[in-house]
Protein backbone atom coordinates (compact mmCIF):
# COMPACT_ATOMS: atom_id res chain seq x y z
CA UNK A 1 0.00 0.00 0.00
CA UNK A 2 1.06 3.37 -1.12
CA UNK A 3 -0.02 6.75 0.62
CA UNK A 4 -2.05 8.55 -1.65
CA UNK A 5 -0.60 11.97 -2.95
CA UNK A 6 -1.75 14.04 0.17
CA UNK A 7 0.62 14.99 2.96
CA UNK A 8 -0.12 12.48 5.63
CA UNK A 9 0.46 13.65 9.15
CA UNK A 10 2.28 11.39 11.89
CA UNK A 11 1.23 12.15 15.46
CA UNK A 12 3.73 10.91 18.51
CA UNK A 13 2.49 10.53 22.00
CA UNK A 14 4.88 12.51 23.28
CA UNK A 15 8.13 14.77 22.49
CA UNK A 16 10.28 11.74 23.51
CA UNK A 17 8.15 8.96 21.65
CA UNK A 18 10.75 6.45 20.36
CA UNK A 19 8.45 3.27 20.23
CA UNK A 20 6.07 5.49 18.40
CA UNK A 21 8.28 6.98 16.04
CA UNK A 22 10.22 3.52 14.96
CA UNK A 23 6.56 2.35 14.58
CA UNK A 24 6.00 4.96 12.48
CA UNK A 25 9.40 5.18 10.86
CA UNK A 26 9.20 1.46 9.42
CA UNK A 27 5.92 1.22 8.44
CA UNK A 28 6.56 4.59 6.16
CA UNK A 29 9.98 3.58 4.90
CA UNK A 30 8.07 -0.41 3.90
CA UNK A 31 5.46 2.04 1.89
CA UNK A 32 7.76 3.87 0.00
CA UNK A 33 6.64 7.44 1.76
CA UNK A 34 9.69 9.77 0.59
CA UNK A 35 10.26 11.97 3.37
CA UNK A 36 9.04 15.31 1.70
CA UNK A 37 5.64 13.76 1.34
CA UNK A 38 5.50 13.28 5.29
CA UNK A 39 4.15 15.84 8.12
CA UNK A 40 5.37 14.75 12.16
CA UNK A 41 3.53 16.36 14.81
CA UNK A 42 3.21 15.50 18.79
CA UNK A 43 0.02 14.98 20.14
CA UNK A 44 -3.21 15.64 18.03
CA UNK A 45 -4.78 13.97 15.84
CA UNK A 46 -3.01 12.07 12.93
CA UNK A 47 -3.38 9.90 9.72
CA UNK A 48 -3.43 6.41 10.55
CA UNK A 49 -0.17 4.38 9.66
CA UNK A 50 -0.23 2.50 6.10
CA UNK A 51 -0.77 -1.37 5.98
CA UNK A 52 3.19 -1.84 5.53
CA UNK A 53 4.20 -4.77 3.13
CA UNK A 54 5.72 -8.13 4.70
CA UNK A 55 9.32 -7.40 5.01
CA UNK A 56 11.95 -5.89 7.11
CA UNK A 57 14.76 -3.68 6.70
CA UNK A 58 18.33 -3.72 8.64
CA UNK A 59 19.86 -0.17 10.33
CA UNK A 60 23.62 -0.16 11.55
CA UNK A 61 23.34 -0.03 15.38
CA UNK A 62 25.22 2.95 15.10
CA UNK A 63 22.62 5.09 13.26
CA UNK A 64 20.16 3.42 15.56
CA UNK A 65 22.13 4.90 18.45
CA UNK A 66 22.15 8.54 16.77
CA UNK A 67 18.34 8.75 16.48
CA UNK A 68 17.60 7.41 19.69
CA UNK A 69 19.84 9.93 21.10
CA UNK A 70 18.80 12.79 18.96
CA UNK A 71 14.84 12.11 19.31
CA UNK A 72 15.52 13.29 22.79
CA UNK A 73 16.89 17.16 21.70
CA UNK A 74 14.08 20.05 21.64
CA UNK A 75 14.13 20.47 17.91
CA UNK A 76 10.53 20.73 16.19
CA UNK A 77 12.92 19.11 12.74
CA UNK A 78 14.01 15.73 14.46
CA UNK A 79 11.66 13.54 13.56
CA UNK A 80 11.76 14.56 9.99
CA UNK A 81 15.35 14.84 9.81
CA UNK A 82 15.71 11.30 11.53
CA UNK A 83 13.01 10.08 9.21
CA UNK A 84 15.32 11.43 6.83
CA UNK A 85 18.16 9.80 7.58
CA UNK A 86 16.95 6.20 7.62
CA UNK A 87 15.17 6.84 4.02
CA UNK A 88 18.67 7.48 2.68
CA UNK A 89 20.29 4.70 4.69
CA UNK A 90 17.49 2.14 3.60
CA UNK A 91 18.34 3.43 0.03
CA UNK A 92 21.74 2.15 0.72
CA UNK A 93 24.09 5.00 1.72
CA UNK A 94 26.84 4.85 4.12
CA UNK A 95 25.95 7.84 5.62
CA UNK A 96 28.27 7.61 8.88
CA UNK A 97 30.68 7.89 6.60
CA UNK A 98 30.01 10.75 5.33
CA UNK A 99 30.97 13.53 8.15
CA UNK A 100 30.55 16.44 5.95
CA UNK A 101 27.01 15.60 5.29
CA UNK A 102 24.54 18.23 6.40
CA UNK A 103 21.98 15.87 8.03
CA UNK A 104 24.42 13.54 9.54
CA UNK A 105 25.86 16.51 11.33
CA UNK A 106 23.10 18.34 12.13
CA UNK A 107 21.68 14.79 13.91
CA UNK A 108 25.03 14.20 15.41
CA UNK A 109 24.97 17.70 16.96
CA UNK A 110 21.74 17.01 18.38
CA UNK A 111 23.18 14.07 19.62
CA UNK A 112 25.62 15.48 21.45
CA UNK A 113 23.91 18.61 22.82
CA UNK A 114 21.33 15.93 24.73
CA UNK A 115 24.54 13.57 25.70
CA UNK A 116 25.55 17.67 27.27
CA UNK A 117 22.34 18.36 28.61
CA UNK A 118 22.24 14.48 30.62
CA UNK A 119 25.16 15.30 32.36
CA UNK A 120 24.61 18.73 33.37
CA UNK A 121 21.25 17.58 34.89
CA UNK A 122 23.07 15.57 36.89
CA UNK A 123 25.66 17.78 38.38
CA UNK A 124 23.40 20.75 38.88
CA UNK A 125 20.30 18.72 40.86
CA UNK A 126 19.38 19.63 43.97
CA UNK A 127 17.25 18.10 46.45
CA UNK A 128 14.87 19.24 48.89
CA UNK A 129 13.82 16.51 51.58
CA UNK A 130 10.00 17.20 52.16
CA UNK A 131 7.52 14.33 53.91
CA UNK A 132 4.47 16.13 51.37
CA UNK A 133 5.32 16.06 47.67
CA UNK A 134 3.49 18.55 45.70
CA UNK A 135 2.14 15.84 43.15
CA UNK A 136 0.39 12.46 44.34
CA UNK A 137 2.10 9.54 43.03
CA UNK A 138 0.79 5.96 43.83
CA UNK A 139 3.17 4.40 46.50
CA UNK A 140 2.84 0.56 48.52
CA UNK A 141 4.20 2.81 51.51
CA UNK A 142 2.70 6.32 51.86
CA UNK A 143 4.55 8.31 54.44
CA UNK A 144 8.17 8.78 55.01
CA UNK A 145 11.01 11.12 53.53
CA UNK A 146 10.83 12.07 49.80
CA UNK A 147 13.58 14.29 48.02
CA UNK A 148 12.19 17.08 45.90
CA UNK A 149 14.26 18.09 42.43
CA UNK A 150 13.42 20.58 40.47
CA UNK A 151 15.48 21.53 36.83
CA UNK A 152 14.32 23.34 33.73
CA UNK A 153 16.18 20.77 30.95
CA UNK A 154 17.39 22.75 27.23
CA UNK A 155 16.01 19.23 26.17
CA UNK A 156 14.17 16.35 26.70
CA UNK A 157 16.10 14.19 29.06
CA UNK A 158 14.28 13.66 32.24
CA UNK A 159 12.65 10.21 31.22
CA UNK A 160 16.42 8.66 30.30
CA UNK A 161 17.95 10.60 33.75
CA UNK A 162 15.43 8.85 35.47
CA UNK A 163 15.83 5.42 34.53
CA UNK A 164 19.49 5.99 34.96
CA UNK A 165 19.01 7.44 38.66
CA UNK A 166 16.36 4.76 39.53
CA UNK A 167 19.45 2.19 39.14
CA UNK A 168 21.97 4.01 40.93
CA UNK A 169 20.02 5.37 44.13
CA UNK A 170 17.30 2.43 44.45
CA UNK A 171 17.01 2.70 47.74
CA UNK A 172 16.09 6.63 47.83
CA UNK A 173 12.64 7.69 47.77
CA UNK A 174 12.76 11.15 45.05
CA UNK A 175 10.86 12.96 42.56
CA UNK A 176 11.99 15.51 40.09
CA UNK A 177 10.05 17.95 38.52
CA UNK A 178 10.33 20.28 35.16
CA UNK A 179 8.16 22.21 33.63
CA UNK A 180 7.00 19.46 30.85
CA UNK A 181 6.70 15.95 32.91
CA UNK A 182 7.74 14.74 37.14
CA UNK A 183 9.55 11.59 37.88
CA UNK A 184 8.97 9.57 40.53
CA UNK A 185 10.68 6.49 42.05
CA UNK A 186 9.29 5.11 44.96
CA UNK A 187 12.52 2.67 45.61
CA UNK A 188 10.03 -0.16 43.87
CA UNK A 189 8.31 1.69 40.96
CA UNK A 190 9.12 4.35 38.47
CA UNK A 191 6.53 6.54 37.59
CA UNK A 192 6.03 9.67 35.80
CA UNK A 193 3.25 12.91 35.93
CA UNK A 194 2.30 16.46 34.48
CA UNK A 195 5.11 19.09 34.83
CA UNK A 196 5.02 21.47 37.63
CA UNK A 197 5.90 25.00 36.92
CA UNK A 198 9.05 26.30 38.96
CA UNK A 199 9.98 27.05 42.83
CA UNK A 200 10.51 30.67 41.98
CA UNK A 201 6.80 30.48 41.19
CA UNK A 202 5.82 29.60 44.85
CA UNK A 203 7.63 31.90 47.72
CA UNK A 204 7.68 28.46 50.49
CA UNK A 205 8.90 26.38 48.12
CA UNK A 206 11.48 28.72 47.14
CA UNK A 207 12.46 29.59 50.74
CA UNK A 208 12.22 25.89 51.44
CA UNK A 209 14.80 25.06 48.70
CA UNK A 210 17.32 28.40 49.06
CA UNK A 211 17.10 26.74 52.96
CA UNK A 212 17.10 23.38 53.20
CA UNK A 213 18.44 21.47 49.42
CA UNK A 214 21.02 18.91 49.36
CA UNK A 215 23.34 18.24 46.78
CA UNK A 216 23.01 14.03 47.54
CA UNK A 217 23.17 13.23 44.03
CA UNK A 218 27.00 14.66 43.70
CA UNK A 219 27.35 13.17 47.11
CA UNK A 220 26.51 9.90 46.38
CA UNK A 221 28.26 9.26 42.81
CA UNK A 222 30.99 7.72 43.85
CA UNK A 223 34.21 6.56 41.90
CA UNK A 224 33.05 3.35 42.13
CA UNK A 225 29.57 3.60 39.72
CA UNK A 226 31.39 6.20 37.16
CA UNK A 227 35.43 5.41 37.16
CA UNK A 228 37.60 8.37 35.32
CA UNK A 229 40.89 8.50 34.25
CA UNK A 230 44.42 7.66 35.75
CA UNK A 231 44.57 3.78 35.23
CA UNK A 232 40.69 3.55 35.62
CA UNK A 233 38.12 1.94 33.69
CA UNK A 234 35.92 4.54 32.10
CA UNK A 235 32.22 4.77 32.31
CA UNK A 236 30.45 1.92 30.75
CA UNK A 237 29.00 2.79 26.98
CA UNK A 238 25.87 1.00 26.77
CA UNK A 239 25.44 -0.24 23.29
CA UNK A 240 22.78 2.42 21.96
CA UNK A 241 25.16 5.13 23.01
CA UNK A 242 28.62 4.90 21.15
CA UNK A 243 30.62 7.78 20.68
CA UNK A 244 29.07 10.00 18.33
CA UNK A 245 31.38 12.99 16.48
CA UNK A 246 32.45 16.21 16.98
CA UNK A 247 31.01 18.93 18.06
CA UNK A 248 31.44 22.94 18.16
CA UNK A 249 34.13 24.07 20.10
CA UNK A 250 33.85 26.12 23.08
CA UNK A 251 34.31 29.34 22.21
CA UNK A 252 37.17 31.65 24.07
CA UNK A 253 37.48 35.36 23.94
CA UNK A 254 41.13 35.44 22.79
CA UNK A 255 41.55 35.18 19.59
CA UNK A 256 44.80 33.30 19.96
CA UNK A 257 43.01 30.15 21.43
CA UNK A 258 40.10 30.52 19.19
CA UNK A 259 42.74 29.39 16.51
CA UNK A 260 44.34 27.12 18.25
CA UNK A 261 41.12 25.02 19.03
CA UNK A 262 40.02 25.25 15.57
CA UNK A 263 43.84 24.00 14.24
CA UNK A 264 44.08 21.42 17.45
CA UNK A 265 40.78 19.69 16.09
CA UNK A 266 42.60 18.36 12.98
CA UNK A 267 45.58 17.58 14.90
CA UNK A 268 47.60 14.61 13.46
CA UNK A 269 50.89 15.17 15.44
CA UNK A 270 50.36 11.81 16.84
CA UNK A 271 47.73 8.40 16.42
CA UNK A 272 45.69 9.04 19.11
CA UNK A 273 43.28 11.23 16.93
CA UNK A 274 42.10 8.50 14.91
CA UNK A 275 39.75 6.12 17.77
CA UNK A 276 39.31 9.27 19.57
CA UNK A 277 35.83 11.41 19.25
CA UNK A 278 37.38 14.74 18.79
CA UNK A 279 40.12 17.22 20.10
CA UNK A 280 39.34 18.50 23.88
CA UNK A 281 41.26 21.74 23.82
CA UNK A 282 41.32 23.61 27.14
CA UNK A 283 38.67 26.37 28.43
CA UNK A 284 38.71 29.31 30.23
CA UNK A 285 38.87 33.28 29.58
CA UNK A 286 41.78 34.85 27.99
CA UNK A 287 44.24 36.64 30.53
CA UNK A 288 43.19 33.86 33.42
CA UNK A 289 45.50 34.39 36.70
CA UNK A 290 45.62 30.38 37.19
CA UNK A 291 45.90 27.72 34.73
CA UNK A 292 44.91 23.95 35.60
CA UNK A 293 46.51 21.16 33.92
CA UNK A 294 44.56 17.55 34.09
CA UNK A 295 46.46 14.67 32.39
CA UNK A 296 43.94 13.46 29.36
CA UNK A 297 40.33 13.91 28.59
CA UNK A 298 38.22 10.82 29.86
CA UNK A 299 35.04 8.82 28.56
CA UNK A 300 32.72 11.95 28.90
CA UNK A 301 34.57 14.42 27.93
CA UNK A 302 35.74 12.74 24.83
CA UNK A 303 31.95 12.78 23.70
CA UNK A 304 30.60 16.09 25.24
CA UNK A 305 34.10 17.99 24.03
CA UNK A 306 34.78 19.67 27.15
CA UNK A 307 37.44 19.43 29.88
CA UNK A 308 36.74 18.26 33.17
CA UNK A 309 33.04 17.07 33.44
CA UNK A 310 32.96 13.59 34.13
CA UNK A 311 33.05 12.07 37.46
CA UNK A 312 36.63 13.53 38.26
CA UNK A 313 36.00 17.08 37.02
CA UNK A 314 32.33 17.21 39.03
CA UNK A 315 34.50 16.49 41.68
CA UNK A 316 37.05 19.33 41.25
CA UNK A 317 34.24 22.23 40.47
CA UNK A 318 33.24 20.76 44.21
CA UNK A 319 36.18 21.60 45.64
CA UNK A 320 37.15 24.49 44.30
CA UNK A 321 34.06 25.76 45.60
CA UNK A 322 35.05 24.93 48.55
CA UNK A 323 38.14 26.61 48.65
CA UNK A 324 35.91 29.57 46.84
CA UNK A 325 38.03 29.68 43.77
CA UNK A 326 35.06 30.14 40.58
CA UNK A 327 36.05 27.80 37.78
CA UNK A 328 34.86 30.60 35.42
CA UNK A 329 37.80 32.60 36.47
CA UNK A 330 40.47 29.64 35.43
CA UNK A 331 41.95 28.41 32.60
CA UNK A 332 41.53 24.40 32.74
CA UNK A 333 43.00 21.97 29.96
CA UNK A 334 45.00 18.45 29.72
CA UNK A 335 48.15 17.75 28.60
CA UNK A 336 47.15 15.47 26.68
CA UNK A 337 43.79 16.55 23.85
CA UNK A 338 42.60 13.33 22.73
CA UNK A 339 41.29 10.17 24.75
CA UNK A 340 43.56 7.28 25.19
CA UNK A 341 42.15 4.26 25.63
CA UNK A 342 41.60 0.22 24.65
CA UNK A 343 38.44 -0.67 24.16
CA UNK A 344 37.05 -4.36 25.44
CA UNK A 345 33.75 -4.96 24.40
CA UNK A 346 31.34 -1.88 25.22
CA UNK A 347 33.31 -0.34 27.58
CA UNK A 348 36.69 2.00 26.30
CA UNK A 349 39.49 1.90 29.07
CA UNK A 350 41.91 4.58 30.23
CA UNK A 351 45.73 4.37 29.05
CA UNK A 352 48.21 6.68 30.30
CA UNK A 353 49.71 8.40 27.77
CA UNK A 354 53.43 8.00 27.14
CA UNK A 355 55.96 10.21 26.89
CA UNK A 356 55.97 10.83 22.91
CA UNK A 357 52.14 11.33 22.96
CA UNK A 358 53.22 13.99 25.95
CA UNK A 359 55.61 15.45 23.67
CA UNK A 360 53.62 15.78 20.59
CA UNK A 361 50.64 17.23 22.52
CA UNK A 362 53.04 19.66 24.38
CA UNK A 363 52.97 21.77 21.41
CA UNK A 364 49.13 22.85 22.07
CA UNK A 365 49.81 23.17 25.72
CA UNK A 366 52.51 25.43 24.90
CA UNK A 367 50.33 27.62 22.67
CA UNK A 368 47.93 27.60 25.69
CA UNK A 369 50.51 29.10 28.49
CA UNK A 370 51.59 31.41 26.15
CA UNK A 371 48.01 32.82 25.10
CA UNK A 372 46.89 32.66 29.05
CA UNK A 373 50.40 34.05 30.35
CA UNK A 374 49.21 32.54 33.83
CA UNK A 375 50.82 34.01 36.93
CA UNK A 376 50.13 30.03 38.66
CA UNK A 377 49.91 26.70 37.19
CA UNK A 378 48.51 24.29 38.83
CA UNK A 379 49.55 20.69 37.72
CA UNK A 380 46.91 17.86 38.27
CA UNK A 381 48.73 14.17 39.40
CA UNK A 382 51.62 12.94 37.85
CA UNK A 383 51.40 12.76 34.09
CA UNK A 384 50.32 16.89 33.87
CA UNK A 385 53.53 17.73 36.06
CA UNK A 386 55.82 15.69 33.88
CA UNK A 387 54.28 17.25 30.88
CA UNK A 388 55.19 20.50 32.09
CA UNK A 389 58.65 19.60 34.29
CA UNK A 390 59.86 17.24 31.51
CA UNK A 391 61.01 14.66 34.41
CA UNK A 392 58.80 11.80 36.60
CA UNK A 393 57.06 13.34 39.49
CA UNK A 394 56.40 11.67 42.90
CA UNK A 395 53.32 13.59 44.06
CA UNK A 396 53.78 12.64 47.56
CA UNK A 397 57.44 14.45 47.75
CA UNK A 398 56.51 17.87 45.96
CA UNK A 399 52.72 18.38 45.94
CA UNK A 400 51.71 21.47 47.95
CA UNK A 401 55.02 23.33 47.95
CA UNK A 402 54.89 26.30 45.14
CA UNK A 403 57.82 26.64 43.09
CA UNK A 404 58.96 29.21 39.77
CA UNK A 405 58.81 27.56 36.84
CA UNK A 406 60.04 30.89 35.27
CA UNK A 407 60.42 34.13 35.99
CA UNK A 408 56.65 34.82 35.56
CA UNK A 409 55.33 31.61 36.11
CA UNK A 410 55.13 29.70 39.50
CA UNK A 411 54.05 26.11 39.83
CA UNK A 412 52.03 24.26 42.17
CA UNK A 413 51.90 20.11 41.92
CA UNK A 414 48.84 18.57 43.57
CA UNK A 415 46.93 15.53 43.33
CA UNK A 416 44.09 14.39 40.33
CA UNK A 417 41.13 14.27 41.23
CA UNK A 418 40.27 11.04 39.98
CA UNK A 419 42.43 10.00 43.12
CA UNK A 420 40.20 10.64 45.60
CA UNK A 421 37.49 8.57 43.43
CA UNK A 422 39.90 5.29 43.66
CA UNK A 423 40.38 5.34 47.68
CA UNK A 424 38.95 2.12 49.07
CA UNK A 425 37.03 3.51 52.30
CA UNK A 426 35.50 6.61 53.70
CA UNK A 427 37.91 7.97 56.01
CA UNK A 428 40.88 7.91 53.60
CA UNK A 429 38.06 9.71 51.02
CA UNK A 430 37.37 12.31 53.68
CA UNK A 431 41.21 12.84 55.24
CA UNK A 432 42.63 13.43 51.26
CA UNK A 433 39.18 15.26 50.33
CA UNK A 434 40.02 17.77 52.96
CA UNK A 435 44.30 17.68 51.91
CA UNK A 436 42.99 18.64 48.36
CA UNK A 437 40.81 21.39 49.41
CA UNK A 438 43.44 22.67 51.54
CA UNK A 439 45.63 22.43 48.61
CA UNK A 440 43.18 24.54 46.38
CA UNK A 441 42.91 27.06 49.12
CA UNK A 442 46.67 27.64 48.76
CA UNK A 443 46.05 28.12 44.89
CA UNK A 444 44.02 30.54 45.83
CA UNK A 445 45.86 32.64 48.07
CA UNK A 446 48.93 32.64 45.38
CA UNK A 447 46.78 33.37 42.80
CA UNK A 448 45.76 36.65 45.29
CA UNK A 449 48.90 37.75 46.02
């Protein structure tokens, strides 16, 4: 069965309607509907799906992976560009292949800006621990201590978040709210409700949260669930999520950098471009007072292009609020730009990076200090202080202790933070969580002086 020559219209259930739109997606492609002949709308009412013919088709896992990631992105175009996209591949094109195309990148950078948006959910949730939530959701236990979320997402990511935090924190009762749906888990039962507009709208609620909010999520992702970096294994990649492409990079007011970043993402000085995602140059504004040097980007960063947000670097921005330094006064970068790793089924596992890989790389880091012209440098565990010092560090002997690397530059060695994340019990984790605080508090009184 053909459509007939009118534009039919597609309704989803919902913005994030995956089962409906594969439904949809297969039963079009089977009837030979050419994607300018098709209308996708969500909610409403819609033309009812064709009688596809007996047959099926076969995706690569990887394009799979895009959509499903991409569906998720507040774009009114996905669907059709998605749509889009598996005409051409059913037609027989390669299209991963083909970076330069327009609609693989525009669904890759969809892609990526969700992958973005997941993570900065998670670090910037806070909780409010109420015994009344202000939606009823169906429990086997009424009563008891809920915690209260509330986030405005750039794009649809709450239901995947969810599933994700039912997993890790099963034994929590909590609910999370944005403006478009609430999710609930009850520690048996996930569950989900209308959107509830924000605290700001509601002066108790506000009070309650300015007051009285936790930060248990960041408190409670350990090392242990999300490993990073320094002879780690990286974050699991579930199949549906592989490592997508590149994506814009960050943008810096000198002029300088800006170059640099553009020229470091073709870098070729060395192999570790080719199974990496992109180039993660450094970040910061031009003229910073302190630089930060990490050794490598990990599993996250690698696919969100920025330095320092997984695990490890969500536990730096901690501390340096602690020690009240604002990371958007710093200059923060690797000595290393690309992601070493091996990769063993799903899963891609941190290498160190030798001392030729360190060498080649230490041409952008170069270009880096010199743009900045940082008064400090702060060097992050053992491969960032060889990088700079050019000779093995033992961080035990020389961390804490500043020193002149020139005579404008002084340096200060301290520990990664992806070494906290590897300490086997809780009071080593709090004894060198409050050394590396103490440390950062130094950085900042140098950096004052």
């Amino acid at each position: 069965m053909r459509f007939p020559p009118a534009m039919p219209t597609i309704a989803l259930a919902s913005e994030t309607d995956w089962r409906g739109w594969r439904a949809a997606t297969r039963a079009l492609v089977l009837s030979g509907a050419a994607p300018e002949t098709v209308r996708w709308q969500v909610g409403g009412e819609g033309d009812a799906l064709p009688q596809a013919p007996e047959g099926a088709f076969a995706l690569s896992r990887a394009l799979v992976a895009l959509c499903a990631q991409a569906i998720q992105a507040r774009d009114a175009d996905r669907f059709a560009l998605l749509y889009r996209l598996v005409w051409r591949a059913h037609a027989g094109e390669r299209l991963l292949d083909l970076a330069a195309d327009p609609d693989v990148a525009a669904a890759r950078a969809l892609a990526l800006a969700v992958r973005a948006e997941a993570h900065r959910m998670r670090t910037h949730l806070r909780f409010l621990p109420v015994e009344v939530l202000p939606v009823e959701v169906p429990v086997p236990k009424p009563g008891g201590i809920w915690h209260l979320g509330w986030y405005a997402p750039a794009h649809f990511v709450l239901e995947a978040n969810a599933r994700l935090l039912a997993r890790r924190f099963a034994k929590l009762r909590w609910s999370i709210q944005t403006p478009e749906l609430g999710a609930h888990w009850d520690g048996d039962r996930l569950s989900f409700s209308p959107g509830l507009p924000p605290p700001a709208d509601d002066a108790a609620l506000r009070a309650a949260f300015e007051r009285d909010c936790t930060h248990w999520l960041m408190d409670n992702w350990r090392g242990d669930d999300l490993p990073e970096a320094e002879a780690l294994d990286e974050a699991p990649r579930p199949p549906d999520q592989p490592a997508l492409g590149p994506v814009v990079l960050p943008i810096t007011a000198d002029p300088a950098l800006s170059q640099a970043a553009t020229e470091a993402a073709l870098c070729r000085r060395c192999p570790l471009w080719e199974p990496a995602t992109q180039t993660v140059f450094g970040e910061g504004p031009a003229g910073a007072r302190v630089l930060f040097i990490g050794e490598q980007p990990g599993d996250q960063e690698d696919v969100i292009g920025r330095p320092f947000v997984g695990p490890a670097g969500q536990l730096l921005d901690r501390a340096l609020e602690e020690a009240r330094i604002d990371r958007r006064t710093i200059y923060i970068t690797n000595a290393v730009k690309h992601f070493k790793f091996i990769r063993r089924g799903t899963r891609r596992i941190h290498e160190r990076p030798d001392a030729d890989e360190m060498k080649a790389c230490g041409f952008w880091l170069d270009v880096e200090r010199v743009s900045i012209a940082p008064r400090l440098i702060v060097l992050l565990g053992a491969t960032a202080a060889r990088s700079v010092l050019g000779r093995p560090v033992t961080i035990s002997r020389e961390r804490g202790r500043p020193f002149a690397l020139s005579s404008s530059e002084t340096g200060f060695v301290t520990v990664h933070p992806s070494f906290l994340l590897r300490l086997p019990d809780e009071d080593a984790r709090a004894r060198e969580w409050r050394a590396f605080v103490e440390d950062l508090r130094t950085v900042a009184r140098l950096a004052a002086e």
